[in-house]
Protein backbone atom coordinates (compact mmCIF):
# COMPACT_ATOMS: atom_id res chain seq x y z
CA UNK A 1 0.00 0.00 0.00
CA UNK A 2 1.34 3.94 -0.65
CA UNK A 3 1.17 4.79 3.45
CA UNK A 4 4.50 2.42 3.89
CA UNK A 5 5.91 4.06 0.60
CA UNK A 6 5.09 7.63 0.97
CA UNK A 7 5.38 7.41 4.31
CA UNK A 8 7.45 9.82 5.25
CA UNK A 9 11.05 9.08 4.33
CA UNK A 10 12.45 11.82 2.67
CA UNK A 11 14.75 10.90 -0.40
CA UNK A 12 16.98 12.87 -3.04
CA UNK A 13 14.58 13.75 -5.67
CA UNK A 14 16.22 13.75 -9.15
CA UNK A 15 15.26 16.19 -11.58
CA UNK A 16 14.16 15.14 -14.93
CA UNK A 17 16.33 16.38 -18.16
CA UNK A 18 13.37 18.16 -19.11
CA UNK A 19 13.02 19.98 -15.73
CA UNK A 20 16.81 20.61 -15.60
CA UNK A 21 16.61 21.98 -18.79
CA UNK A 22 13.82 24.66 -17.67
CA UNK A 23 15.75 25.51 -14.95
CA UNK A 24 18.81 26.37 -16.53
CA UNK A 25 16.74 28.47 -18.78
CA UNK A 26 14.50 30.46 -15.99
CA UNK A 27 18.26 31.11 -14.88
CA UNK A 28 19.28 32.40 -18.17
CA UNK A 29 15.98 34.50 -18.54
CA UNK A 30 16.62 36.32 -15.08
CA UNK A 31 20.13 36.80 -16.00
CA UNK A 32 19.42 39.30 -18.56
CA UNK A 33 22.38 40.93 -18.57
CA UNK A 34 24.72 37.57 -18.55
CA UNK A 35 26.19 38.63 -15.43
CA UNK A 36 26.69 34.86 -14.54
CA UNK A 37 24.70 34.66 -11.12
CA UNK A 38 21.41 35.70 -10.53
CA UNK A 39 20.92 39.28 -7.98
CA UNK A 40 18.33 38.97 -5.39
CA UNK A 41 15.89 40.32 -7.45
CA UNK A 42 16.84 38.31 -10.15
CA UNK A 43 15.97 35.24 -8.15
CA UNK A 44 12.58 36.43 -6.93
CA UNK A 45 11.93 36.91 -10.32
CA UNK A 46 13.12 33.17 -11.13
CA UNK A 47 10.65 31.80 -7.98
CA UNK A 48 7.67 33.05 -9.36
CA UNK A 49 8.19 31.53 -12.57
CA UNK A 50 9.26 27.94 -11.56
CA UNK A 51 7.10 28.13 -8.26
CA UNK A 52 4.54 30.40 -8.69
CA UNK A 53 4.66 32.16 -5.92
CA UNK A 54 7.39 35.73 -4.54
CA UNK A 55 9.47 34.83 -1.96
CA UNK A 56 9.26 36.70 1.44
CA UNK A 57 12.20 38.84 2.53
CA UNK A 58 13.10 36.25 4.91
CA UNK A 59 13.61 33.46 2.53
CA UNK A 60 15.15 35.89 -0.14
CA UNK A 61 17.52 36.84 3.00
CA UNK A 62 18.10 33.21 3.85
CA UNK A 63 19.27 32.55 0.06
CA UNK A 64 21.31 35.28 -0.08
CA UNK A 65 23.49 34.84 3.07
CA UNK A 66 23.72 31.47 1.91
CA UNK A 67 25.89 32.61 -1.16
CA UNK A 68 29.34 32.98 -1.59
CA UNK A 69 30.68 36.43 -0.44
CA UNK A 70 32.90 36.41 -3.59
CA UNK A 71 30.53 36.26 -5.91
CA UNK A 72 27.55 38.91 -6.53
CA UNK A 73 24.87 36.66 -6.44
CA UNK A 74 23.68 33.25 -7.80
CA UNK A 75 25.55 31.31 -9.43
CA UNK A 76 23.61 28.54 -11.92
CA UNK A 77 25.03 25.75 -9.27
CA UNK A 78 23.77 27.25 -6.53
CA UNK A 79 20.64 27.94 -7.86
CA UNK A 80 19.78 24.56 -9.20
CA UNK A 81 20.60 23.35 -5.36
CA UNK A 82 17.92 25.21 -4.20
CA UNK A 83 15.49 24.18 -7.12
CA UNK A 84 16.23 20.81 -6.29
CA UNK A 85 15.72 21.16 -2.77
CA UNK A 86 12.59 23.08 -2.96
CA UNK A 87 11.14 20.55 -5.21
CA UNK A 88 12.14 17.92 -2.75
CA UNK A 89 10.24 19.46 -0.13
CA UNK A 90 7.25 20.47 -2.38
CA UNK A 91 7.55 16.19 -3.66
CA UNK A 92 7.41 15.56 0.37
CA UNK A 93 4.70 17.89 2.11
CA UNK A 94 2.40 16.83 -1.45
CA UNK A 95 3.36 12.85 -0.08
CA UNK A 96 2.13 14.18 3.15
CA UNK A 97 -1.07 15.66 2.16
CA UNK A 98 -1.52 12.43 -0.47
CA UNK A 99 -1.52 10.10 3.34
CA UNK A 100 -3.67 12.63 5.19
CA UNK A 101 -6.20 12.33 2.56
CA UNK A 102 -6.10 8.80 1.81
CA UNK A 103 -6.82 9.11 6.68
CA UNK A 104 -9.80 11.73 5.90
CA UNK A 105 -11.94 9.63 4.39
CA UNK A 106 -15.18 11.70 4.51
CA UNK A 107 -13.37 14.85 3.18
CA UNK A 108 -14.06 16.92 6.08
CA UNK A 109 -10.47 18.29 6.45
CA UNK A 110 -9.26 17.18 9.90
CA UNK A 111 -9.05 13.71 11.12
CA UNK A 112 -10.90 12.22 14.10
CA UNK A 113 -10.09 9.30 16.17
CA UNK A 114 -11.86 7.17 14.06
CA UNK A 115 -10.33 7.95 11.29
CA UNK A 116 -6.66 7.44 12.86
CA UNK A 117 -8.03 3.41 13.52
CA UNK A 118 -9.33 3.01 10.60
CA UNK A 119 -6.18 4.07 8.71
CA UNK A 120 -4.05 2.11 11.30
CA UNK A 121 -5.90 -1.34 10.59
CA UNK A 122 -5.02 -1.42 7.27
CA UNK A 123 -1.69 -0.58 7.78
CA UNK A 124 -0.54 -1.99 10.97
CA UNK A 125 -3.10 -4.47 11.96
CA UNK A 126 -1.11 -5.46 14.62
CA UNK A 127 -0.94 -2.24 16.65
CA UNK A 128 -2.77 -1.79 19.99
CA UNK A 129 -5.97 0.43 20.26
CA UNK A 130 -3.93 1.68 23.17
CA UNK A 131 -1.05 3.24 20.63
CA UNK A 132 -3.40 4.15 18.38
CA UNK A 133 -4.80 6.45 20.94
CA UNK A 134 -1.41 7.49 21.92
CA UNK A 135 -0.58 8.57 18.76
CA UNK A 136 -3.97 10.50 18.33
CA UNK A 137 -3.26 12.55 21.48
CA UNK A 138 -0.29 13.26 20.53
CA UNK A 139 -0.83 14.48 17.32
CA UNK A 140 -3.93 16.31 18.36
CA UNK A 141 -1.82 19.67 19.40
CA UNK A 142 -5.17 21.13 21.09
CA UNK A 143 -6.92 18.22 22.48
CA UNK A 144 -9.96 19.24 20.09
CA UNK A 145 -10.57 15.75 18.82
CA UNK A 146 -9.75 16.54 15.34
CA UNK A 147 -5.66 16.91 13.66
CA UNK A 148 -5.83 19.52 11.04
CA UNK A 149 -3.80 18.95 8.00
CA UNK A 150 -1.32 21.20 10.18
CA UNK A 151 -1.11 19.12 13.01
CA UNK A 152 -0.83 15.69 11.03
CA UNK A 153 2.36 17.51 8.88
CA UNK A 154 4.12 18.86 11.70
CA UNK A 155 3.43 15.23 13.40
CA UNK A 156 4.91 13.49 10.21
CA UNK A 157 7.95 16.01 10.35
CA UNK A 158 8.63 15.66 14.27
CA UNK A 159 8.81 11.68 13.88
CA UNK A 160 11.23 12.44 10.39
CA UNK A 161 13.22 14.59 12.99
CA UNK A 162 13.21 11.72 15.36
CA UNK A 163 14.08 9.34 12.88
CA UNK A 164 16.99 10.62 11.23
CA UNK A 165 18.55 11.49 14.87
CA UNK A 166 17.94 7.86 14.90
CA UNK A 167 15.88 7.67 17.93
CA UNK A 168 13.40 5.24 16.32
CA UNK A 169 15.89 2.51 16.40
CA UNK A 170 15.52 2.00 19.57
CA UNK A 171 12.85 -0.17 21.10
CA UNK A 172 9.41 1.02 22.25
CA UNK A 173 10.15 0.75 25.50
CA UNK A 174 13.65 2.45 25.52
CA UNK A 175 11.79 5.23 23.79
CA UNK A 176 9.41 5.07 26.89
CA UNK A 177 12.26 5.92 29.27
CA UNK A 178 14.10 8.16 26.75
CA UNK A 179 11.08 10.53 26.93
CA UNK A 180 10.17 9.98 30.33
CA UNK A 181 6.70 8.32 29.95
CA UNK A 182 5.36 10.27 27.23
CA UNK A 183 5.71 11.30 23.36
CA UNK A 184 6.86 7.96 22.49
CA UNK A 185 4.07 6.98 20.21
CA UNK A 186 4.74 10.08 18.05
CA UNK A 187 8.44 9.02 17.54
CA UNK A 188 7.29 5.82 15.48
CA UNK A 189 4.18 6.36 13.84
CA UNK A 190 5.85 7.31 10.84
CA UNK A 191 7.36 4.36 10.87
CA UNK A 192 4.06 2.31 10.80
CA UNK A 193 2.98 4.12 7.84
């Protein structure tokens, strides 16, 4: 099934020739002038054409203190690096909304309890109502009974985090311990998905 597959492991993504291609020439079109890198307006420019969207000041600043003093911009390496590693995280959070929807099966846009056992049947049968609940109250940041979209992406990010710090190699009930009674449900659900 696509929960154990999507679920949550982010991966290089590889660009296409075709995409590489466009982005080499979104690079060429902002460099009008054939400076060689693009300026900070340049790159704005470049967003909103491969991304739709303008950048805010703080991730234009966060680009551009991320480039090499020397130069006098972005260079066409840098630039597909952060192509490629906004597509990875567009590929990711759209993996993310593919699972919550496949969880919120009556479309209403948050997930109840229900929902979380239903989903957690099919892909770990094996799993305890008890952690299923676990995981639920966990993931429900306000104790409303419902996880927003919101709630269910930061959940799949915080068990990522978790994950790659390797703390889901441990067992369950070193976990248990490691956070002192509590949040260990939300370290591994990723994993059962």
């Amino acid at each position: 099934m696509f929960f154990s597959q999507a679920g949550a492991r982010p991966r290089r993504w590889e660009a296409s020739q075709s995409e590489h291609k466009k982005w080499v020439e979104v690079f060429k079109a902002c460099d009008e002038e054939n400076k060689g890198y693009l300026s900070r307006e340049d790159f704005k420019v470049a967003v909103v054409m491969l991304f739709g969207y303008k950048p805010s000041k703080i991730e234009a600043d966060s680009v551009m203190s991320s480039v090499d003093p020397n130069t006098s911009g972005i260079l066409l390496k840098e630039f597909l690096d952060i192509v490629r590693k906004k597509n990875e995280a567009q590929v990711y959070r759209n993996e993310i909304r593919h699972i919550f929807t496949a969880f919120d099966r009556h479309y209403r846009g948050y997930l109840t309890l229900e929902d979380f056992k239903k989903a957690f049947k099919q892909v770990a049968p094996k799993l305890s109502e008890r952690i299923i609940l676990e995981v639920f109250r966990e993931v429900d940041q306000d104790s409303d009974g419902h996880v927003s979209f919101k709630d269910f992406e930061y959940a799949m990010n915080y068990g990522q985090n978790c994950v790659a710090q390797g703390w889901a190699s441990l067992p369950v009930e070193d976990l248990r311990s490691e956070s002192e009674g509590g949040g260990t449900a939300l370290l591994r659900w990723n994993e059962w998905l």
